[in-house]
Each structure stands twice: as structure tokens, then as C-alpha cells.
C-alpha atoms as a PDB file:
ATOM      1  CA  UNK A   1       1.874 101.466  79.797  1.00  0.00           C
ATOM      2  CA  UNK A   2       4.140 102.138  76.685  1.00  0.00           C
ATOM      3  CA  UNK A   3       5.457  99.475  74.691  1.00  0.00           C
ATOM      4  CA  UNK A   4       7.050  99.637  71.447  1.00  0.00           C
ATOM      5  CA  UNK A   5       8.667  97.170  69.262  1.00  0.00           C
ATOM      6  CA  UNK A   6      11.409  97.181  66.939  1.00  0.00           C
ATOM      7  CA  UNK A   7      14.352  96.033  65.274  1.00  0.00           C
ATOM      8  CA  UNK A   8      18.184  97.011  66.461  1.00  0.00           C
ATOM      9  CA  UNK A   9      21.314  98.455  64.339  1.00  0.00           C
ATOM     10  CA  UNK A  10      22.254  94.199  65.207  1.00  0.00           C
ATOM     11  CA  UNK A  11      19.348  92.917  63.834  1.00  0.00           C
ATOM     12  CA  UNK A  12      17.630  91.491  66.522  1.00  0.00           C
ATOM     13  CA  UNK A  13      13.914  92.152  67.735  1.00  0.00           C
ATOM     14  CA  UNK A  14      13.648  94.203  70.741  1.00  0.00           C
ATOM     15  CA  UNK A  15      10.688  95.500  73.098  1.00  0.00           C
ATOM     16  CA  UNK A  16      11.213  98.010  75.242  1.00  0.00           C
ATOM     17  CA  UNK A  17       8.518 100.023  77.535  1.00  0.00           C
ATOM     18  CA  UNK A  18       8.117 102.056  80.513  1.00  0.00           C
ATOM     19  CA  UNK A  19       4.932 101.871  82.802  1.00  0.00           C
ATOM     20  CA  UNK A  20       3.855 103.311  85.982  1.00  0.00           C
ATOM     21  CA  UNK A  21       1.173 101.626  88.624  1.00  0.00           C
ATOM     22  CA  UNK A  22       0.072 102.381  91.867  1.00  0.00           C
ATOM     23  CA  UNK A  23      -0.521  99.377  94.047  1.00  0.00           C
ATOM     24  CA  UNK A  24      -1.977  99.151  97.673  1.00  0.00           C
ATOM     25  CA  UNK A  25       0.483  96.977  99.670  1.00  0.00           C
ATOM     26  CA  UNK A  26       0.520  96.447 103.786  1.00  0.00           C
ATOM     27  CA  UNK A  27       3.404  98.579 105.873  1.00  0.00           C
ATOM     28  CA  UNK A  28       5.680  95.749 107.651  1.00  0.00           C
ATOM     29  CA  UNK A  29       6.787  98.075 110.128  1.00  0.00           C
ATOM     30  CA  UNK A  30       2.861  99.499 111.229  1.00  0.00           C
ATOM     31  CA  UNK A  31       0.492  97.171 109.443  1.00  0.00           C
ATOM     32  CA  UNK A  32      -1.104  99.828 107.838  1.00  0.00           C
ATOM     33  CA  UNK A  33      -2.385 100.531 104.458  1.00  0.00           C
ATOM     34  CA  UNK A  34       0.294 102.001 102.036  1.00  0.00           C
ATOM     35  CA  UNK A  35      -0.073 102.792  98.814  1.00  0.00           C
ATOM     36  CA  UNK A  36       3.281 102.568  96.222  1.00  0.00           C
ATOM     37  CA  UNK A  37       3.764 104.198  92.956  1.00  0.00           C
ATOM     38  CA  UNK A  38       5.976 101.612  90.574  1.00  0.00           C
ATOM     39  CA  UNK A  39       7.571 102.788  87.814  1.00  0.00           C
ATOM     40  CA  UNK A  40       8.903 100.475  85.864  1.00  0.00           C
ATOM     41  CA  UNK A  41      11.461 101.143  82.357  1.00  0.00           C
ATOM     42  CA  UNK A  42      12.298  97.556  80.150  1.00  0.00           C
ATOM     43  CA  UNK A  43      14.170  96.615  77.284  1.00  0.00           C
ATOM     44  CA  UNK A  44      13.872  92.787  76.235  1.00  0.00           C
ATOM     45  CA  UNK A  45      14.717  90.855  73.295  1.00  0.00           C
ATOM     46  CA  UNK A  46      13.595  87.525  72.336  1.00  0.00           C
ATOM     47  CA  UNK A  47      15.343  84.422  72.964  1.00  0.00           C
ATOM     48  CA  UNK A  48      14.744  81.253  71.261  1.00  0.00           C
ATOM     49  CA  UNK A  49      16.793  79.519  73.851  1.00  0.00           C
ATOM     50  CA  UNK A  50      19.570  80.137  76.450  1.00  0.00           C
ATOM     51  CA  UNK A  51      22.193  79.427  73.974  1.00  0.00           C
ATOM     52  CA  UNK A  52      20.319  82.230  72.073  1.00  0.00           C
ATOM     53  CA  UNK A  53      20.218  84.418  75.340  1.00  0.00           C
ATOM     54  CA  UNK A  54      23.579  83.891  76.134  1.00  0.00           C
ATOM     55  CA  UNK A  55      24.371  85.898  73.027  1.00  0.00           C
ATOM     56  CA  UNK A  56      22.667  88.803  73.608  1.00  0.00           C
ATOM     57  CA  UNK A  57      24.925  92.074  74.615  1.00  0.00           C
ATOM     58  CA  UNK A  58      24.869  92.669  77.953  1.00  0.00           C
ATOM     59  CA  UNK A  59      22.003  95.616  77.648  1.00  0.00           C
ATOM     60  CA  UNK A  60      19.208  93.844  76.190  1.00  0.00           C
ATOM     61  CA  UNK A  61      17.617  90.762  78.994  1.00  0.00           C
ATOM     62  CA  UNK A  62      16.315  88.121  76.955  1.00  0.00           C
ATOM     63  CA  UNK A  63      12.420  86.767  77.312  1.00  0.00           C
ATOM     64  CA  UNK A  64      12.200  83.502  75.794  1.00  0.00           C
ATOM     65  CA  UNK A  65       9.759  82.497  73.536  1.00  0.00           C
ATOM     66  CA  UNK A  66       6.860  80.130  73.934  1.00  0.00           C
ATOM     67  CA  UNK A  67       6.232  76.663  72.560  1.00  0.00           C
ATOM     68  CA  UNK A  68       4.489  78.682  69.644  1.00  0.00           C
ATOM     69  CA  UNK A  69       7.632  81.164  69.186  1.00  0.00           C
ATOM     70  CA  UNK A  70       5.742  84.384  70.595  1.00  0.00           C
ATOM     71  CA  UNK A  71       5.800  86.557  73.468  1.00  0.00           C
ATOM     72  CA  UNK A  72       2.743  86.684  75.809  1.00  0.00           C
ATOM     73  CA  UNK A  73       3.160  90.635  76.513  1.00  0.00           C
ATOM     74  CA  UNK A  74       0.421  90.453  79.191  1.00  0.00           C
ATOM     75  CA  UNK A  75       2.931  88.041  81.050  1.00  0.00           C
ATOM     76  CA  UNK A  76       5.794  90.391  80.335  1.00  0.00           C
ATOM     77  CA  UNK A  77       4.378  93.326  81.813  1.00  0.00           C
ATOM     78  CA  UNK A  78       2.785  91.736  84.579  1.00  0.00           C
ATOM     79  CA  UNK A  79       6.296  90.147  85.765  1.00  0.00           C
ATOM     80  CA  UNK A  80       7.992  93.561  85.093  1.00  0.00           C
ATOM     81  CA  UNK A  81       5.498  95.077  87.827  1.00  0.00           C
ATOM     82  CA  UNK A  82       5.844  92.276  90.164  1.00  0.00           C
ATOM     83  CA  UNK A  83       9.470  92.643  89.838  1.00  0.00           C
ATOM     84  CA  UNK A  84       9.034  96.630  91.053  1.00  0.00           C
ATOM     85  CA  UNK A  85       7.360  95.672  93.848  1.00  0.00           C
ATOM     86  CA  UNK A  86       9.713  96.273  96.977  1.00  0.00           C
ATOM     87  CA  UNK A  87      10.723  92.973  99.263  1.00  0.00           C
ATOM     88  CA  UNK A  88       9.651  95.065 102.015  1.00  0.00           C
ATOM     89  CA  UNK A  89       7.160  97.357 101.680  1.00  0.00           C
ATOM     90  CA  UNK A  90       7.391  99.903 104.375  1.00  0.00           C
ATOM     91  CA  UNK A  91       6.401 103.760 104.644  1.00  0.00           C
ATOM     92  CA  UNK A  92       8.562 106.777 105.070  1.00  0.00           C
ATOM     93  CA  UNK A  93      10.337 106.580 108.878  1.00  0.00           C
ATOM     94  CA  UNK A  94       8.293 110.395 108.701  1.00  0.00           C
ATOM     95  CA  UNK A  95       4.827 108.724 107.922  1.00  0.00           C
ATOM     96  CA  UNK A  96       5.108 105.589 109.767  1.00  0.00           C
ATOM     97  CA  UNK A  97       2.910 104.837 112.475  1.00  0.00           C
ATOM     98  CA  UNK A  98       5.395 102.385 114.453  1.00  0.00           C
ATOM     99  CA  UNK A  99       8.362 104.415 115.815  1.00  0.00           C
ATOM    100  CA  UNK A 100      11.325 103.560 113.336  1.00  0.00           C
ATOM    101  CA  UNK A 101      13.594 101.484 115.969  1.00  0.00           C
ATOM    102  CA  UNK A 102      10.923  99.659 117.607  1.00  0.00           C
ATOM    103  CA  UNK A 103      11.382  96.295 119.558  1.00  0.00           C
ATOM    104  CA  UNK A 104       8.944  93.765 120.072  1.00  0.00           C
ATOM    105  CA  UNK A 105       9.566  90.847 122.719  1.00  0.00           C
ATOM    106  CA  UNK A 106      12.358  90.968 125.108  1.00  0.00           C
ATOM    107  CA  UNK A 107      15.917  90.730 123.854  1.00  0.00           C
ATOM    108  CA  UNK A 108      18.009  88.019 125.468  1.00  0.00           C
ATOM    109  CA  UNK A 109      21.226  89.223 127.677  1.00  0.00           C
ATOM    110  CA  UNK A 110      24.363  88.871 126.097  1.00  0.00           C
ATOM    111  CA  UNK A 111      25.991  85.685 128.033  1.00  0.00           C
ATOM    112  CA  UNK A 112      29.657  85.972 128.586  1.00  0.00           C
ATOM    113  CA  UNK A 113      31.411  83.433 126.394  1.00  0.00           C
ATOM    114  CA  UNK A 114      35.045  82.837 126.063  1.00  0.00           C
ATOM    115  CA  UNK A 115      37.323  84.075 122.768  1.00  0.00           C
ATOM    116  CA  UNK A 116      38.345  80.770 121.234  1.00  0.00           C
ATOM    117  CA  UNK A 117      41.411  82.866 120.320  1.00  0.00           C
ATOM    118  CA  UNK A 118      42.441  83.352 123.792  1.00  0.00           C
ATOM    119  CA  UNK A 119      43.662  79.559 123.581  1.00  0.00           C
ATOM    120  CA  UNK A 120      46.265  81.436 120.775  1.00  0.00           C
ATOM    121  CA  UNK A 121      47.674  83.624 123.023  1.00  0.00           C
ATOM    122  CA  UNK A 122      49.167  80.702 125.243  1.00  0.00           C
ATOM    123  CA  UNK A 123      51.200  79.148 122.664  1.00  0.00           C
ATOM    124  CA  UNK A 124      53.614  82.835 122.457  1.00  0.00           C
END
């Protein structure tokens, strides 16, 4: 983890980092073990408040202070990685164990049902 601070062309603070983790996480197509590299790239600047955020260009995201007007970095990075993690963490369709398109259960048979815009083509 890399994180530097500084002070922009602007004037305002700004911490940027990168980082990279691996993380053991549970396939939700096999169930099996899988194992995710994160890498993860940031650039924040501190926000009093959301009036304060709200004036921040567009390439910074604001991280608002604490009660005590600091930044708990172990937070921020922490949140960055969680952030990385996928939704759905699922192994290459090449190294899965399940077959890619699988089915479980039965799927129900499409019932016939009526167009409800059939009742438009009576009133030509």
C-alpha cells in the first residue's frame, strides 16, 4: 500500500494511493475456494462537510472528516478494498467447476397468456 499526501495547484489537501491485496473469497457459481487479486488506485480530498464536498472538482471524491477534523487512513484504505471486492465473486467460465449455464430446479412451462394489446386491434 502507497499513500502519499499533498497539496493541489487549488490549494486543497489531497491523498491519493494505489494498493494491491489478494483475498480468499467463495465461487457463487461452484462453491469453491477462489482467490482474487484487488488492485485498488484512490485520490481523496478532505471534506469538512457536504457543502464542502459539493465543491470539490469532479476528480477528487471527498472523505469527510471526523468529529476531531482528521482522517482515520486505516478506515480509508480498508473501505477502498472492500469497495474492490466484486458483488459476485465467481471464477473464470475456463476454471470453474460448475458448467457456465447450469440450472438448478426445474423451470416452470411458459403458460399461454393473452396480449392485452390484442383488445387494440378490435377498435381499427
Amino acid at each position: 500500500m502507497n499513500v502519499k499526501f499533498d497539496v493541489d495547484d487549488l490549494g486543497l489537501n489531497v491523498i491519493s494511493g494505489t494498493g494491491s491485496l489478494s483475498v480468499a473469497l467463495i465461487c457463487q457459481r461452484c462453491t469453491e475456494s477462489l482467490v482474487i487479486d484487488l488492485d485498488i488506485e484512490f485520490t481523496l480530498s478532505p471534506a469538512k462537510n457536504d457543502e464542502a464536498a459539493e465543491a470539490l472538482p469532479s476528480y477528487y471524491d471527498a472523505i469527510e472528516l471526523d468529529e476531531n477534523g482528521e482522517v482515520n487512513l486505516l478506515e480509508l484504505v480498508e473501505e477502498e478494498l472492500i469497495l474492490a471486492i466484486p458483488l459476485i465473486a465467481k471464477h473464470e467460465p475456463s476454471q470453474c467447476q460448475a458448467p457456465v449455464d447450469s440450472v438448478w430446479g426445474e423451470l416452470p412451462e411458459e403458460l399461454e397468456k393473452p396480449n392485452p394489446f390484442d383488445v387494440l386491434k378490435k377498435i381499427k
